[in-house]
N, C-alpha and C. Protein backbone atom coordinates (compact mmCIF):
# COMPACT_ATOMS: atom_id res chain seq x y z
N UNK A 1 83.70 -89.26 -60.69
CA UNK A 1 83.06 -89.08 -59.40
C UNK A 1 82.88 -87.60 -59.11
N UNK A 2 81.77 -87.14 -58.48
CA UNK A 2 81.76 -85.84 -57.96
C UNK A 2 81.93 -86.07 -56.39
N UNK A 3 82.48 -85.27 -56.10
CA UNK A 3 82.90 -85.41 -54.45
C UNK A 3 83.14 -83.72 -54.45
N UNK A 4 81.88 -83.50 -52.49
CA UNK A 4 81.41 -82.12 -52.28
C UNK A 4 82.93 -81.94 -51.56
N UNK A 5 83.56 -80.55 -51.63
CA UNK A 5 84.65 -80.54 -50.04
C UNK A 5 84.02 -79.91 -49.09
N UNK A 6 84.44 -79.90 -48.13
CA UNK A 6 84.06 -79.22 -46.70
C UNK A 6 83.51 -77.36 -47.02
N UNK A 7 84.34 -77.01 -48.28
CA UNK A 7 84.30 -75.57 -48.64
C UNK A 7 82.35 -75.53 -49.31
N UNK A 8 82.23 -76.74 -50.14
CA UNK A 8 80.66 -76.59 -51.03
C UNK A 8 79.93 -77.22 -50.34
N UNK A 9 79.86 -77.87 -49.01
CA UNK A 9 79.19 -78.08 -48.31
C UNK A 9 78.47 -76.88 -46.87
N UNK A 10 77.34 -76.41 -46.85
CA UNK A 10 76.82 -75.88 -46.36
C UNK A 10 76.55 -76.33 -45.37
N UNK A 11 77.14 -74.75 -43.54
CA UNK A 11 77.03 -75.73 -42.22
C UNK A 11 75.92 -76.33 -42.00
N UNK A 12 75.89 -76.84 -41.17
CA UNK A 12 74.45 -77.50 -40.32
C UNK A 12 74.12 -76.77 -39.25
N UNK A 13 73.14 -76.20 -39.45
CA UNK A 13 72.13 -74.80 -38.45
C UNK A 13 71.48 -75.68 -37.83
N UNK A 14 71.38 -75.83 -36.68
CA UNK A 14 70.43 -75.76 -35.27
C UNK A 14 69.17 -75.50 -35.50
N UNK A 15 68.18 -76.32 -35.96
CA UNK A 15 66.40 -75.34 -36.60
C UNK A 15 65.97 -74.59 -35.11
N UNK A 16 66.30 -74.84 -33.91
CA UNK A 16 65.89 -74.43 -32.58
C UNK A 16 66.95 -72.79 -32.97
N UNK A 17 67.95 -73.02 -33.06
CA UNK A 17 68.52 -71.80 -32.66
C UNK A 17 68.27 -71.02 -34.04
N UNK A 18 68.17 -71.01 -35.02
CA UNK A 18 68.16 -70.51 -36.29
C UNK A 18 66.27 -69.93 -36.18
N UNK A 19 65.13 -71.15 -35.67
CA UNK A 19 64.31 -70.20 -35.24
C UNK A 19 63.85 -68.95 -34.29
N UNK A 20 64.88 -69.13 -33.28
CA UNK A 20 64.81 -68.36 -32.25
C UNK A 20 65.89 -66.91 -32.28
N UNK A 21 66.70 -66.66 -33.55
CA UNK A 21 67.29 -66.19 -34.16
C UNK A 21 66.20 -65.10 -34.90
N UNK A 22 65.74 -65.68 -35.46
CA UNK A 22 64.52 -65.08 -36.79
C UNK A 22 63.06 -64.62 -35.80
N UNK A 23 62.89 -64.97 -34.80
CA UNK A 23 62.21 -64.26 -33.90
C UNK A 23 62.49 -63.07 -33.33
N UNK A 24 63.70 -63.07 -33.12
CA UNK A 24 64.34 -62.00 -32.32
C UNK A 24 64.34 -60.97 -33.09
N UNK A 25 64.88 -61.08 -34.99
CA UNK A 25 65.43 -60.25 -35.09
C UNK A 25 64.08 -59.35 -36.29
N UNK A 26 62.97 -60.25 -35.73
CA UNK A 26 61.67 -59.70 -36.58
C UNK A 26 60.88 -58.80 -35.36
N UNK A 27 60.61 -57.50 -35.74
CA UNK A 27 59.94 -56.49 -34.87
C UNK A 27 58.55 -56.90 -35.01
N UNK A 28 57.73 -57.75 -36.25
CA UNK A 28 56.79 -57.98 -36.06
C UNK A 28 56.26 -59.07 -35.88
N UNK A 29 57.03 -59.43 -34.88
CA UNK A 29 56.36 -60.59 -34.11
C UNK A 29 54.78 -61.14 -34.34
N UNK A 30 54.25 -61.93 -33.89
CA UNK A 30 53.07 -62.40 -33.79
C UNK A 30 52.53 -63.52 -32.64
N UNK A 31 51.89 -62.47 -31.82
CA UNK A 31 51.77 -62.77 -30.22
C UNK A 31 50.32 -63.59 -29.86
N UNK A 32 50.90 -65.06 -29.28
CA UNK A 32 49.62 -65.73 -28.86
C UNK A 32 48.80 -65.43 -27.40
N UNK A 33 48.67 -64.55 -26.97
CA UNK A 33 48.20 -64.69 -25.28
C UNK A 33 46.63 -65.14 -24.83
N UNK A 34 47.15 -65.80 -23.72
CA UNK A 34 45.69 -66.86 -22.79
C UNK A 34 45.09 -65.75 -21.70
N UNK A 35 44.22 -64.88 -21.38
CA UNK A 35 44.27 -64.61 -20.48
C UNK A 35 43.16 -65.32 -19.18
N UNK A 36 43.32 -65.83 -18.43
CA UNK A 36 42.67 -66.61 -17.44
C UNK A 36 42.03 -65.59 -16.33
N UNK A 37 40.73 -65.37 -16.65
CA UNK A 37 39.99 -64.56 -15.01
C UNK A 37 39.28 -65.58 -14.52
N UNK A 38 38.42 -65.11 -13.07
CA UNK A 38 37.37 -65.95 -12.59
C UNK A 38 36.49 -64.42 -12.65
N UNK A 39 35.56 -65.07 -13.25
CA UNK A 39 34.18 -64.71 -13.36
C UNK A 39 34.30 -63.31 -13.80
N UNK A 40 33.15 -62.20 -13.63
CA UNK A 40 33.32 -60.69 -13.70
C UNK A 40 34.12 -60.22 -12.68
N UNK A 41 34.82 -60.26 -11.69
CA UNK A 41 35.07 -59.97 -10.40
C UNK A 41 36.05 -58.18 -10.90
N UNK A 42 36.10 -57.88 -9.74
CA UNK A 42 37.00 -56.27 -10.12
C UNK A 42 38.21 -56.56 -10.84
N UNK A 43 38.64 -57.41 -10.22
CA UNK A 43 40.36 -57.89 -10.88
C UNK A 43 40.37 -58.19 -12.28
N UNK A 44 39.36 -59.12 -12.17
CA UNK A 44 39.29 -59.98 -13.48
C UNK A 44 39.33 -58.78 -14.84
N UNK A 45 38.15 -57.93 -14.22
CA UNK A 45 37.76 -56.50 -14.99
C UNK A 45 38.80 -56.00 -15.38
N UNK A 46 39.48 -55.89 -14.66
CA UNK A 46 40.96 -54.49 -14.88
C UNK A 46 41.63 -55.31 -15.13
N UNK A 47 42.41 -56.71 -15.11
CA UNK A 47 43.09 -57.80 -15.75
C UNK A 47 42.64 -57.54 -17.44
N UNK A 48 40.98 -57.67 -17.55
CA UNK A 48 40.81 -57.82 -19.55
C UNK A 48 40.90 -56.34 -19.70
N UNK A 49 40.62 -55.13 -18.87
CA UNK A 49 41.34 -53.72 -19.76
C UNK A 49 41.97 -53.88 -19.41
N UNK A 50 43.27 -53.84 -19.09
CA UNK A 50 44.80 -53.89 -19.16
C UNK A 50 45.35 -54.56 -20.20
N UNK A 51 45.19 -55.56 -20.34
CA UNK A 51 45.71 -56.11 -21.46
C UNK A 51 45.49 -55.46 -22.72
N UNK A 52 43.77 -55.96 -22.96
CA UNK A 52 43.52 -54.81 -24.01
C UNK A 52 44.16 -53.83 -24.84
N UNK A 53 44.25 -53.01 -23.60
CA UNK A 53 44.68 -51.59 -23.83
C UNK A 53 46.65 -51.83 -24.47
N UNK A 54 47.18 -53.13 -23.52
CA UNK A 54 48.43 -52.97 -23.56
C UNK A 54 48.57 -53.36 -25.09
N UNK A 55 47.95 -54.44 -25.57
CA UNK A 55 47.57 -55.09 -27.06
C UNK A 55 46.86 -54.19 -27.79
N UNK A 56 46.30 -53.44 -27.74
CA UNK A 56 46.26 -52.43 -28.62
C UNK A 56 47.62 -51.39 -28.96
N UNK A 57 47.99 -50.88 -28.04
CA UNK A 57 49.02 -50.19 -28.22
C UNK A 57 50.38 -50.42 -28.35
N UNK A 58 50.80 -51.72 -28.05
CA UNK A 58 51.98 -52.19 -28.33
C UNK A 58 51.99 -52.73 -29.31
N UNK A 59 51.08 -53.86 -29.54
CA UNK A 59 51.07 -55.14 -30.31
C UNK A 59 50.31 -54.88 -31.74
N UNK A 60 49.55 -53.64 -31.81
CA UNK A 60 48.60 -53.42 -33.00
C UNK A 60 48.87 -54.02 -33.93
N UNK A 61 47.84 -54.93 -33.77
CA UNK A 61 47.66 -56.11 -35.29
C UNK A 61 48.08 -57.20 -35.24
N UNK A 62 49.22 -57.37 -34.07
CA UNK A 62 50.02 -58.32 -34.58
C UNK A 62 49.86 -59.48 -32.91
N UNK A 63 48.54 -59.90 -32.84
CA UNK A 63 48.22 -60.35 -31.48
C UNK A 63 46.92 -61.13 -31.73
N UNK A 64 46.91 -62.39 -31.10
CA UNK A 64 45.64 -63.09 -30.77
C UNK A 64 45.20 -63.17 -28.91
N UNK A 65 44.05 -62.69 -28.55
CA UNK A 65 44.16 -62.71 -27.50
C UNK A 65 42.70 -63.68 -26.80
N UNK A 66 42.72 -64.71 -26.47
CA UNK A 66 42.09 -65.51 -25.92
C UNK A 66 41.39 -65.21 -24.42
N UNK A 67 40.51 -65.03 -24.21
CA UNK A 67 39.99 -64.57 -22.81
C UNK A 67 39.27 -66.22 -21.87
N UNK A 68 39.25 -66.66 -20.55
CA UNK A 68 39.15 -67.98 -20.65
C UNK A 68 38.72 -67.68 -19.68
N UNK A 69 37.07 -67.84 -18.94
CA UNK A 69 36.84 -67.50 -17.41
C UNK A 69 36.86 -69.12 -16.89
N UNK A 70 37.74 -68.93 -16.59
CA UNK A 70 38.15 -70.79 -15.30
C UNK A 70 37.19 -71.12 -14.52
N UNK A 71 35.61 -69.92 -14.35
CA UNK A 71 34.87 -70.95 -13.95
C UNK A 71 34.05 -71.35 -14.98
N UNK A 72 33.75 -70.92 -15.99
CA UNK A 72 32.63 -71.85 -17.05
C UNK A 72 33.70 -72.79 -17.52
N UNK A 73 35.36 -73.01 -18.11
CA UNK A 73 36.07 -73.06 -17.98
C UNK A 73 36.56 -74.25 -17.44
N UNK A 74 36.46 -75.04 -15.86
CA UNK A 74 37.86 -75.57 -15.65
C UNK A 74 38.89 -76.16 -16.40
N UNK A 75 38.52 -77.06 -17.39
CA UNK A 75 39.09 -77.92 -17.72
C UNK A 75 40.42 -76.78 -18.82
N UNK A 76 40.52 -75.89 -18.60
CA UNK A 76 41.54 -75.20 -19.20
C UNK A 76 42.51 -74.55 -18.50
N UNK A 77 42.14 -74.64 -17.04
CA UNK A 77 42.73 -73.95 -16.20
C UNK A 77 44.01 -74.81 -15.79
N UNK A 78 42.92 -76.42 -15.67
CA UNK A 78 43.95 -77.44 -15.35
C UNK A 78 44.95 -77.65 -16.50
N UNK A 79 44.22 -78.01 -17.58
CA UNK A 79 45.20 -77.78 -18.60
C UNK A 79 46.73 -77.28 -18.89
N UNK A 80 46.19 -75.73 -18.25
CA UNK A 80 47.50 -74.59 -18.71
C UNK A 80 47.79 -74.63 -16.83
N UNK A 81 47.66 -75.81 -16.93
CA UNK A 81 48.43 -75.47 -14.92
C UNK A 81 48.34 -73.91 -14.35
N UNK A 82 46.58 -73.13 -14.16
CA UNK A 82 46.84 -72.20 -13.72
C UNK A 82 46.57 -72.37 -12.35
N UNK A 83 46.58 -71.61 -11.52
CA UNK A 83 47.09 -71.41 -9.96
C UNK A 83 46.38 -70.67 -8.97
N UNK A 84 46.41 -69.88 -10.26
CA UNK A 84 45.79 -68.35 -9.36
C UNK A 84 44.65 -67.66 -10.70
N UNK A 85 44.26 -66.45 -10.43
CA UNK A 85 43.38 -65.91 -11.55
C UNK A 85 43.01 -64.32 -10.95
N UNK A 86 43.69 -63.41 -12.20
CA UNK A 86 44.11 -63.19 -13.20
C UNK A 86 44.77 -64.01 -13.59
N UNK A 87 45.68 -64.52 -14.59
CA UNK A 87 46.42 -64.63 -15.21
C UNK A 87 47.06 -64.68 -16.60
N UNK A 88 47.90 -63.92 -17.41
CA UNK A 88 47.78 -63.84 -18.79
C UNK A 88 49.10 -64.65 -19.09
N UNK A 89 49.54 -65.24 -20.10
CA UNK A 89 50.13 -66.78 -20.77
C UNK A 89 50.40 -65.88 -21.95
N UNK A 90 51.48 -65.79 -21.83
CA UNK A 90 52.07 -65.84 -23.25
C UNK A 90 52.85 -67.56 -23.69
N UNK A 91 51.93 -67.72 -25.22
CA UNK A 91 52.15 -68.84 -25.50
C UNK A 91 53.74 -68.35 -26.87
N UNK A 92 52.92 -67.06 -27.71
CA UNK A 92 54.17 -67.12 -28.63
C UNK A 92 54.27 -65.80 -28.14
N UNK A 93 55.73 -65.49 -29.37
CA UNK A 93 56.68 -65.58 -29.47
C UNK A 93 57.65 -66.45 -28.28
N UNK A 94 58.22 -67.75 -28.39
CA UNK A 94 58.65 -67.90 -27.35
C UNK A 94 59.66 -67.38 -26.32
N UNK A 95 60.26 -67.37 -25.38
CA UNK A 95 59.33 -68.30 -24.27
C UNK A 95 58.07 -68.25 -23.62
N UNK A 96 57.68 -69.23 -23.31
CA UNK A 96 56.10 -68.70 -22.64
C UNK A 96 56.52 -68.53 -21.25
N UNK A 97 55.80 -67.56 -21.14
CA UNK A 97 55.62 -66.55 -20.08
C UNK A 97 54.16 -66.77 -19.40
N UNK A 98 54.29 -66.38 -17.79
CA UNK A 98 53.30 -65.99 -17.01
C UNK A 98 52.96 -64.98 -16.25
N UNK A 99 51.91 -64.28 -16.33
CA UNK A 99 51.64 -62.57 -15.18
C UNK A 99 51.08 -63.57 -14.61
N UNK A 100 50.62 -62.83 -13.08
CA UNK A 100 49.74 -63.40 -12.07
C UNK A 100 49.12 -61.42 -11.85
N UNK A 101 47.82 -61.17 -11.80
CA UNK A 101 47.71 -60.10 -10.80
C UNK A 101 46.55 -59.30 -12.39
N UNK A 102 46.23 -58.72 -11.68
CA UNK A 102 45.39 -57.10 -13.11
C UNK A 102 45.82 -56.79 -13.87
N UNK A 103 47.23 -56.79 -14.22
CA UNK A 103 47.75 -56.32 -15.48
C UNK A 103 48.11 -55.02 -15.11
N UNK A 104 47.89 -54.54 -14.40
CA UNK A 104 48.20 -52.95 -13.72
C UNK A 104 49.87 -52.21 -14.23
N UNK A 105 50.61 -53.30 -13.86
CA UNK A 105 52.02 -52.92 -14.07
C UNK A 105 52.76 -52.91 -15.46
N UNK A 106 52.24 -51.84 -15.72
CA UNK A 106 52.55 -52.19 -17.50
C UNK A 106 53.85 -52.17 -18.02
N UNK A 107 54.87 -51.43 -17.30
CA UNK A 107 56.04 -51.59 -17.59
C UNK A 107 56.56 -53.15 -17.47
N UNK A 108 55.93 -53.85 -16.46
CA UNK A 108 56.73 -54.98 -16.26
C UNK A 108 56.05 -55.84 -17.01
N UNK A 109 54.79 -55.91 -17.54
CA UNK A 109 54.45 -56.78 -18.33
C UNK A 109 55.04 -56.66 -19.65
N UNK A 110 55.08 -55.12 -20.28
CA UNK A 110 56.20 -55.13 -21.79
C UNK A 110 57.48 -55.55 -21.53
N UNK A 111 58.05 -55.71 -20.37
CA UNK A 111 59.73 -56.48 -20.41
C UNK A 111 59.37 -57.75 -20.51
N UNK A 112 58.53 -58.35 -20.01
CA UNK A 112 58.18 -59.32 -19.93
C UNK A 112 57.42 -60.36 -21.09
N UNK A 113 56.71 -59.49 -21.64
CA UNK A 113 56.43 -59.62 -23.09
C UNK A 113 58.03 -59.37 -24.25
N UNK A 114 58.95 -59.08 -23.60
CA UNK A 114 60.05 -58.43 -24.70
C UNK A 114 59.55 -57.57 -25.51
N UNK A 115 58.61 -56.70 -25.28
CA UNK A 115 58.16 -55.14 -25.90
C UNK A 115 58.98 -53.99 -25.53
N UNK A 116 59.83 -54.06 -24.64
CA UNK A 116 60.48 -52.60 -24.42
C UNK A 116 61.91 -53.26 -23.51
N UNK A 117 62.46 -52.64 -23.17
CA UNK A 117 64.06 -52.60 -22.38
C UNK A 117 63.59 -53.13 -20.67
N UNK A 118 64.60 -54.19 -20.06
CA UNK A 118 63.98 -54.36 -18.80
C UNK A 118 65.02 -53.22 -18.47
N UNK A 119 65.03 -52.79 -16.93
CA UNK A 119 65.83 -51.45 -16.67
C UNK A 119 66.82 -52.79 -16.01
């Protein structure tokens, strides 16, 4: 008979925690974001440069960024239960995350993204 002991048996990892492990400890992530405007409006405007700009410079390369105007649109808005508009969705790296507003506040969107240190 072969019989394994407790010693040649290998633990049993968590695939939830063992993936969320290997996320963390990879710098090059790979970022899904939704961003939701209505129409051209000023906000909407400075909502898609903001991001942009923040995904260029943080994220270089390593980012898909979806732009979604909720009015040609609804049926995505309802979808992703949005509310309000601006809004940008982070789908990956998880957790998903929500901004509401222009994107203006860039510090709080990289904590928020897990790109930099919250204070």
């Amino acid at each position: 008979m072969n019989q394994k002991t407790d010693a040649e048996t290998p633990p049993v990892q968590d695939s939830t925690e063992a993936f969320e492990r290997v996320l963390k400890e990879s710098d090059q992530g790979h970022y899904v974001l939704r961003l939701y405007v209505a129409g051209l409006t000023p906000n909407s405007q400075r909502a898609i440069e903001n991001v942009q700009k923040i995904c260029d410079e943080y994220m270089q390369g390593r980012f898909e960024l979806e732009i979604i105007d909720i009015y040609q649109q609804p049926i995505f808005a309802k979808e992703g239960q949005i509310v309000a508009a601006p809004t940008l969705v982070k789908e990956l790296p998880p957790p998903l995350r929500k901004f509401i507003g222009d994107m203006s506040k860039t510090e709080r969107i990289l904590a928020g993204l897990d790109l930099c240190k919250k204070d």
